[in-house]
Protein backbone atom coordinates (compact mmCIF):
# COMPACT_ATOMS: atom_id res chain seq x y z
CA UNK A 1 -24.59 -78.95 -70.76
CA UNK A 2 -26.99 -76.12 -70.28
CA UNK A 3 -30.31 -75.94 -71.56
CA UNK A 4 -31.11 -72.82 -73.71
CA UNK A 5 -34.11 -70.65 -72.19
CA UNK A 6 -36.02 -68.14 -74.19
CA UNK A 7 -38.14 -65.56 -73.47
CA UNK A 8 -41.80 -65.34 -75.17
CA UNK A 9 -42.84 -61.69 -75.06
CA UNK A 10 -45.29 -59.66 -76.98
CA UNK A 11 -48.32 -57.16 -75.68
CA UNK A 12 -51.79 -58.67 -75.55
CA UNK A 13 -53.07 -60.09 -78.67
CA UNK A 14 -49.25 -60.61 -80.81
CA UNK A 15 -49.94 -64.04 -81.04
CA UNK A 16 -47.22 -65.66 -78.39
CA UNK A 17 -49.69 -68.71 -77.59
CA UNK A 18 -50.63 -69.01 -81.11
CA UNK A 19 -47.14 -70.03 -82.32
CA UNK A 20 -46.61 -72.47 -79.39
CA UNK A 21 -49.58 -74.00 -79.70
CA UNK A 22 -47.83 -74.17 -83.47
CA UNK A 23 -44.71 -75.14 -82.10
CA UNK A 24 -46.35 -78.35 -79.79
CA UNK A 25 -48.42 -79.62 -83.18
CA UNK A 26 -45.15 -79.61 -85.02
CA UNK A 27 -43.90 -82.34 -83.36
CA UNK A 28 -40.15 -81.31 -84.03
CA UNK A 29 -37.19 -83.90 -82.69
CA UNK A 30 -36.66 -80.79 -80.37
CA UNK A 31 -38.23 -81.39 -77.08
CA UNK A 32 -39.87 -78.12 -75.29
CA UNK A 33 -40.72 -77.22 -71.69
CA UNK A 34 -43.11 -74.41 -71.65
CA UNK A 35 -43.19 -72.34 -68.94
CA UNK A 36 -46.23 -70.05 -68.85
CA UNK A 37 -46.30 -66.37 -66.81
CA UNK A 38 -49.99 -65.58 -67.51
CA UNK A 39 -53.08 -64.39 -65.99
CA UNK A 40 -56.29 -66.64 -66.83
CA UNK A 41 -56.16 -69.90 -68.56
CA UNK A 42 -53.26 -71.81 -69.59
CA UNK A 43 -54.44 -71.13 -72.92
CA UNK A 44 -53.09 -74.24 -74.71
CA UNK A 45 -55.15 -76.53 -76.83
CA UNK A 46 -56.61 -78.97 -74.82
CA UNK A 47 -56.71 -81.53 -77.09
CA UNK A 48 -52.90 -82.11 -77.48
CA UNK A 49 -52.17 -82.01 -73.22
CA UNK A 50 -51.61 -86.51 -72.72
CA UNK A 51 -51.63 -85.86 -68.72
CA UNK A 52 -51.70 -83.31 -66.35
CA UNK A 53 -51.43 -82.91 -62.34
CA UNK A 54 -51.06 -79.81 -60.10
CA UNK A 55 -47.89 -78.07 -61.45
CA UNK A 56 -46.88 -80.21 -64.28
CA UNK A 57 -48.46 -80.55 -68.22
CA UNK A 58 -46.99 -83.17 -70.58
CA UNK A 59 -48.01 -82.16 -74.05
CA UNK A 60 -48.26 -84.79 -76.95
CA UNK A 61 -45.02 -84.33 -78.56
CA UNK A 62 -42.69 -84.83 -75.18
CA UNK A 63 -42.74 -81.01 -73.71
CA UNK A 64 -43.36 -79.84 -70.02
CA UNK A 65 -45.58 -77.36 -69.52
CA UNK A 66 -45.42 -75.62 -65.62
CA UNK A 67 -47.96 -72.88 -64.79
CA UNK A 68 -45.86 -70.31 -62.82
CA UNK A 69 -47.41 -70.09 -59.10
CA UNK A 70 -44.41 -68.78 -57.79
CA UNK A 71 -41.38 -67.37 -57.97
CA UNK A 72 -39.38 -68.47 -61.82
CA UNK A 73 -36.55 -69.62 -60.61
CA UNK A 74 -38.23 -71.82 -58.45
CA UNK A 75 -40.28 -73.51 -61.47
CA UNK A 76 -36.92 -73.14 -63.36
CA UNK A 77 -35.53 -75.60 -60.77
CA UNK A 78 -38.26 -77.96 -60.43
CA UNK A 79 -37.43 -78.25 -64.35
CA UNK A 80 -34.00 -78.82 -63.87
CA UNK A 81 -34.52 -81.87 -61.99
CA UNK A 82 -36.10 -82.90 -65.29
CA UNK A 83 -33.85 -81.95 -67.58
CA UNK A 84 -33.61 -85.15 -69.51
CA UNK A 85 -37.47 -84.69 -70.43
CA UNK A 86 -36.51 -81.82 -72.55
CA UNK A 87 -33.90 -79.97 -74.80
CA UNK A 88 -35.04 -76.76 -75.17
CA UNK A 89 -37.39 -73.92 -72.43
CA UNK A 90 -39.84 -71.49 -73.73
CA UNK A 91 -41.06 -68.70 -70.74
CA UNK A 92 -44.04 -67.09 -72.26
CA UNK A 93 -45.01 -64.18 -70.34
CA UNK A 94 -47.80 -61.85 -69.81
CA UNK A 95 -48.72 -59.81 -72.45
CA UNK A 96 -48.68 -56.74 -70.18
CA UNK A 97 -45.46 -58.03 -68.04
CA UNK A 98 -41.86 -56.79 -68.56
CA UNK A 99 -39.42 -59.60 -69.85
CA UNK A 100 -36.32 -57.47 -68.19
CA UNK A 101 -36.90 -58.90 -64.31
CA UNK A 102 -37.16 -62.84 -66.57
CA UNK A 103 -33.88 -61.84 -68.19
CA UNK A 104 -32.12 -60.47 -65.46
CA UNK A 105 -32.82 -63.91 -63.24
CA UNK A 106 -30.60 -65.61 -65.73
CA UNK A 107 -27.73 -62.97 -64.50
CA UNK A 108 -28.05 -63.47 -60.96
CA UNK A 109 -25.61 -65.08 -58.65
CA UNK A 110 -27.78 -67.42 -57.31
CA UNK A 111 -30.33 -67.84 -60.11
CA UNK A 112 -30.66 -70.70 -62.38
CA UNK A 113 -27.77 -70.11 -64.55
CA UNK A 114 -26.29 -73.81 -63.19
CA UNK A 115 -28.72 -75.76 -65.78
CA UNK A 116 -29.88 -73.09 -67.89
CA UNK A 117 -28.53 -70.20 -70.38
CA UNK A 118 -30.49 -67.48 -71.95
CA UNK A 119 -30.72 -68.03 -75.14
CA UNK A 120 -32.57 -64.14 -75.80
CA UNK A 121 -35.83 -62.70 -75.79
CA UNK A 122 -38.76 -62.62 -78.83
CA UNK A 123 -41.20 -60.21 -78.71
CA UNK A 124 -44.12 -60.81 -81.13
CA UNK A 125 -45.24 -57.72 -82.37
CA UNK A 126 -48.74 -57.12 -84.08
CA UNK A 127 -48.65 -55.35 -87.07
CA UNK A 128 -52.07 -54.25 -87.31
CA UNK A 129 -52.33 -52.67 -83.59
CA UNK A 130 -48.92 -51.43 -82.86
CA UNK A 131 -49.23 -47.53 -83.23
CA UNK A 132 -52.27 -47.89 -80.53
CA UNK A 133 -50.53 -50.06 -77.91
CA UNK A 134 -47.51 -47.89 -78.54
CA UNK A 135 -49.17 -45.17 -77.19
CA UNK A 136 -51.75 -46.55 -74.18
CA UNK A 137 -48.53 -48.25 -72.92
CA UNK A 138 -45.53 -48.14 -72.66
CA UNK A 139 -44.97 -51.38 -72.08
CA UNK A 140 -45.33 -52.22 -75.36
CA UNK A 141 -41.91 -49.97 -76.28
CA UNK A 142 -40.11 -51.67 -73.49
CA UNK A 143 -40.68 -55.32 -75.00
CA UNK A 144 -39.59 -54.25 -77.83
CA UNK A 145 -36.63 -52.45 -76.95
CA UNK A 146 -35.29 -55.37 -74.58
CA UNK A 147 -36.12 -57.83 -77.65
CA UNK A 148 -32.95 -59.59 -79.90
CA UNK A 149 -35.47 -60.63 -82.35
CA UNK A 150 -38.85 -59.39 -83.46
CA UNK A 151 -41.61 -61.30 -84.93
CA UNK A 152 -43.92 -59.62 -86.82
CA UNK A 153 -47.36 -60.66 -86.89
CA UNK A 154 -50.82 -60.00 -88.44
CA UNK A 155 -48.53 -58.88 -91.93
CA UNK A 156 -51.40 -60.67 -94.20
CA UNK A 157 -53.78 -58.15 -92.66
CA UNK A 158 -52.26 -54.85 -93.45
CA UNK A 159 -51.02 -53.71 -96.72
CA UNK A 160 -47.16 -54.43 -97.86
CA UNK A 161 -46.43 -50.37 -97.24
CA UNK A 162 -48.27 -50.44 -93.66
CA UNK A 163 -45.98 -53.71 -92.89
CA UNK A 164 -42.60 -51.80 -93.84
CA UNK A 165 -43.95 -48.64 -91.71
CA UNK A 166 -44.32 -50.92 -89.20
CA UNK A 167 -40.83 -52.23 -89.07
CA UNK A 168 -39.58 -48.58 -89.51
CA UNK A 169 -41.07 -47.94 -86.26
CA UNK A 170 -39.45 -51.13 -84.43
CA UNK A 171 -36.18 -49.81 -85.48
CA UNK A 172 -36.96 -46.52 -83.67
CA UNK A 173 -37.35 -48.35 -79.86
CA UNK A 174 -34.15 -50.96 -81.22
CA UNK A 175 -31.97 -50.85 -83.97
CA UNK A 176 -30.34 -53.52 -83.65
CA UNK A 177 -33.63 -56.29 -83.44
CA UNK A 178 -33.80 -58.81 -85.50
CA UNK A 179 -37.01 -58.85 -87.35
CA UNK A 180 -38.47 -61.63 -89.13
CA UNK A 181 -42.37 -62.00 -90.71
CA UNK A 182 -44.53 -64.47 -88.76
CA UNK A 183 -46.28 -66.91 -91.99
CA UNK A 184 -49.81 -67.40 -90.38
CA UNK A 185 -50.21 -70.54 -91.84
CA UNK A 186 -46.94 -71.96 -90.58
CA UNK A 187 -45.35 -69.97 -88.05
CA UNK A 188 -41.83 -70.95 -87.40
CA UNK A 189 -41.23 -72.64 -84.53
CA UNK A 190 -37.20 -71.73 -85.43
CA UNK A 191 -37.31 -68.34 -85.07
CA UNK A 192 -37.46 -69.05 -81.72
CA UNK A 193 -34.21 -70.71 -81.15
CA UNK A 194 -30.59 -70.34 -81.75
CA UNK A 195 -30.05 -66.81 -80.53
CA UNK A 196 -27.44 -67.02 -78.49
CA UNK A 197 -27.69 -63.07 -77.53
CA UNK A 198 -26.26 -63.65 -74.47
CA UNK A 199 -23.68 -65.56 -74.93
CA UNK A 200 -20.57 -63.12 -74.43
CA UNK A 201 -18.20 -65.16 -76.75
CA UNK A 202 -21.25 -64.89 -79.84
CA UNK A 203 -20.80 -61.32 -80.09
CA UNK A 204 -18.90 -60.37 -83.11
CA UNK A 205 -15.92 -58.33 -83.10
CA UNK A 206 -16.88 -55.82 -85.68
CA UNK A 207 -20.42 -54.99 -83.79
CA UNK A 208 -22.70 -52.58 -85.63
CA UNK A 209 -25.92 -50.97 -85.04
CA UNK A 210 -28.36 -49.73 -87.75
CA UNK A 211 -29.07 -46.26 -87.30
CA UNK A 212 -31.84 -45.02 -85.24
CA UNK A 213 -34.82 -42.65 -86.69
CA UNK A 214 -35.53 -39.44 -84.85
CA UNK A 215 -38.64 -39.56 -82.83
CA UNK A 216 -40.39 -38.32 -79.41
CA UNK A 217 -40.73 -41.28 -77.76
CA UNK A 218 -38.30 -41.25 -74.29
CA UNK A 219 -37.28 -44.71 -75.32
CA UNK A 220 -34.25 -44.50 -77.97
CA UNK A 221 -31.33 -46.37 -78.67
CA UNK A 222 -27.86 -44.29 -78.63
CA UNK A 223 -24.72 -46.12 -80.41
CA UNK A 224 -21.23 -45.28 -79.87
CA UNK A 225 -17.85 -46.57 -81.92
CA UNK A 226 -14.71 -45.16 -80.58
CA UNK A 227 -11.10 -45.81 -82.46
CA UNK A 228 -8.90 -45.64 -79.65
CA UNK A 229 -8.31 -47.86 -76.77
CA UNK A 230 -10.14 -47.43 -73.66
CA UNK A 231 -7.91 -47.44 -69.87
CA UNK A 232 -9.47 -50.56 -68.24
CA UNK A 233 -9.90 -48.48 -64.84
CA UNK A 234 -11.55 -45.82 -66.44
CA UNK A 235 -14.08 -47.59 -68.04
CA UNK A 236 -15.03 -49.80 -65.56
CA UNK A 237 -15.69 -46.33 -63.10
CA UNK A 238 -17.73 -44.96 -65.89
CA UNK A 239 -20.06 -48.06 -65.89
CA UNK A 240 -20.49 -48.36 -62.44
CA UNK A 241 -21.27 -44.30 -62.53
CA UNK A 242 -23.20 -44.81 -65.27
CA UNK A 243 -25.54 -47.52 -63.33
CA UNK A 244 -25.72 -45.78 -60.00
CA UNK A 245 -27.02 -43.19 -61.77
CA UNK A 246 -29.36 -44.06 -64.53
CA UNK A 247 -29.73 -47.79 -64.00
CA UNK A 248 -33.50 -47.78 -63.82
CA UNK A 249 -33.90 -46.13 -67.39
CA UNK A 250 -30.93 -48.82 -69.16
CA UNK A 251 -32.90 -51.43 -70.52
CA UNK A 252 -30.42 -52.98 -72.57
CA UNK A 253 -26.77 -52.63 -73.56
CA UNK A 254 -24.42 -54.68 -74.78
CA UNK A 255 -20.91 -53.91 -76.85
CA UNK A 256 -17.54 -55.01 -77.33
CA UNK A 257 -14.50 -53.47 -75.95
CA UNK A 258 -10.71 -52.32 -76.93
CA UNK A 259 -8.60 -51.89 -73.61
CA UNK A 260 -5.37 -50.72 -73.97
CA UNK A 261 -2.31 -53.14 -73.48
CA UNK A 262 -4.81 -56.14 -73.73
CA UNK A 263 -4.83 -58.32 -77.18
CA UNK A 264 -7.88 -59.83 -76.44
CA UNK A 265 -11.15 -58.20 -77.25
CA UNK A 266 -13.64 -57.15 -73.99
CA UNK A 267 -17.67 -58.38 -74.91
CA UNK A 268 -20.50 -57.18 -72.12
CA UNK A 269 -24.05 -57.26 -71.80
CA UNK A 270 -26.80 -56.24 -69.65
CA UNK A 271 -30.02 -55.72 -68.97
CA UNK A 272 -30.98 -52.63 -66.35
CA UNK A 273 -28.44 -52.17 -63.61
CA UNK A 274 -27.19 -55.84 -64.13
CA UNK A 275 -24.12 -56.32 -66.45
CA UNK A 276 -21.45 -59.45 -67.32
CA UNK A 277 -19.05 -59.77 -69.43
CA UNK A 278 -15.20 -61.21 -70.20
CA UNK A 279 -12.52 -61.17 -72.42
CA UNK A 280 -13.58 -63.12 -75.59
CA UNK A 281 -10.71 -64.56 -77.91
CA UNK A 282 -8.13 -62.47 -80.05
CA UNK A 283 -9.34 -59.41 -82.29
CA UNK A 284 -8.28 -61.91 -85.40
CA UNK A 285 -8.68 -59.81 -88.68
CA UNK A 286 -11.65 -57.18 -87.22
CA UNK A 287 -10.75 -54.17 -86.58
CA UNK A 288 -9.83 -52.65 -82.97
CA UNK A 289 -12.60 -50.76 -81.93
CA UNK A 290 -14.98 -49.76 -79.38
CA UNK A 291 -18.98 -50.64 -79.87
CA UNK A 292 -21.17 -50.40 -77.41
CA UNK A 293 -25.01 -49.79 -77.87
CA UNK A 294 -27.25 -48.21 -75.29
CA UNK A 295 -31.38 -48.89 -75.09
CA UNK A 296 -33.07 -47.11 -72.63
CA UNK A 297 -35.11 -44.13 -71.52
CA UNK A 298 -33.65 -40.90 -71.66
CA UNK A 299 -30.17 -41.55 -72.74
CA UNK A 300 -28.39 -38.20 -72.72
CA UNK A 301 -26.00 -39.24 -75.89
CA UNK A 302 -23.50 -36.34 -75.41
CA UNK A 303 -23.42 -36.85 -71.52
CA UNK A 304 -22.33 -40.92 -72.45
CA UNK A 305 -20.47 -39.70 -75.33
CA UNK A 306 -18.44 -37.00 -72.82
CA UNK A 307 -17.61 -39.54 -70.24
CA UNK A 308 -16.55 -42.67 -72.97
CA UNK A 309 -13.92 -39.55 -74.56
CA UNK A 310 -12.39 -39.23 -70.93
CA UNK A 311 -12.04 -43.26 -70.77
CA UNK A 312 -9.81 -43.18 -73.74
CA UNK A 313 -5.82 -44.38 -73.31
């Protein structure tokens, strides 16, 4: 069985260490390696690490913790080789690093997808500093944008209205997040698990996409439902195009599929110019149609929306 991976993300200052140094004093039955992509100190209380040697932390309640000296898969396999240690990994990365080049390991050939699956990607998001980070760096958008759950943090510091502003603005750089309120006194070592984003069989058949809110930001999300079937060859030409052409600015997509002549229902996902997916199981009761949902920079929607029409049966 594979062990679930996910991704810790959040700009300087979200509070990514704080909930795992929650997480380790929790003591849960589930066991976590902790793999750490950050400048500086390790940053974890000291007073709950049992042992440590060069490249390898064992915490108080059973987890692993490697500090990332090289490349991730190659910490990702020195893990595997201890898989039995642990149930669950946690990559927390720099607060000023992109969690698409993390993600995308998972979807390479030769990456570590033989012991581990990505579960998806948090991205801790501070309530209380998010319109300035949002615009020194950009950054900032793109962890949100890439993330399948947001956790908002610092809520107790800003009033209820500010908080709800806040989300508003999340759901500009990606509808479809999930956003949950960090507790500061507890924070929830569960909203970490149990995604299963990128699982291709989790996706549902009857995908939808909250609507976006108009803003200036070159980040957006674009979502498209189409009635008909799509012609398999088509399709699969416009994707390719699609990449070749603007696979630098996708920074997520993901959707499900209706091809014509086929009873089973199509799921893909991606992240940038790397894209799986499969046929799924049987449509069942859902209705046939097309979702697909585009996160990225720039999206021309009536260029994607043009080129999806001529893919139709």
């Amino acid at each position: 069985m594979k062990h679930p991976v996910s991704v810790l993300t959040g700009y300087l200052g979200a509070g990514k260490t704080t909930l795992l140094n929650a997480l380790i004093r929790s003591r849960q039955s589930t066991r976590f390696a902790v793999v750490v992509n950050e400048f500086g100190a390790l940053g974890i209380d000291g007073a709950l690490v049992e042992r440590s040697d060069e490249s390898v932390i064992e915490l108080s309640n059973g987890c692993l913790c490697c500090t990332v000296r090289g490349d991730l898969i190659e910490a990702l396999t020195g893990l595997a080789e201890r898989r039995d240690s642990f149930d669950h990994v946690v990559i927390e990365t720099s607060g000023l690093a992109d969690p698409a080049p993390v993600a995308q390991s998972f979807l390479l050939s030769d990456g570590p997808s033989d012991h581990f699956r990505l579960d998806g990607i948090v991205t801790m998001v501070d309530a209380v500093n998010l319109d300035r980070q949002l615009g020194r760096d950009e950054i900032a958008a793109r962890q949100i944008a890439l993330a399948d759950r947001v956790i908002l943090t610092k809520t107790d510091l800003v009033a209820p209205a500010m908080a709800s502003r806040v989300e508003t603005l999340i759901r500009r750089y990606n509808p479809g997040a999930d956003i949950r309120r960090s507790n500061p006194a507890a924070p929830a070592f569960a909203d970490l698990v149990g995604l299963n984003a990128y699982e291709l069989g989790s996706i549902p058949a009857d995908l939808q996409f909250a609507q976006g809110v108009s803003h200036d930001t070159s980040i957006g999300s674009e979502s498209f439902l189409l009635d008909q079937p799509l012609d398999f060859t088509a399709f699969s030409r416009f994707v390719q195009q699609f990449i070749a052409l603007r696979g630098e600015d996708i920074l997520r997509i993901k959707g499900i599929i209706d091809f014509a002549g086929e009873d089973r229902r199509f799921a893909f996902h991606g992240v940038q110019a790397l894209i799986d997916g499969d046929v799924v199981g049987d449509w069942g009761d859902a209705p046939r149609q097309s979702s697909i949902v585009i996160i990225g920079r720039n999206i021309d929607r009536n260029w994607v929306s043009d080129r999806l029409s001529a893919c139709l049966a």
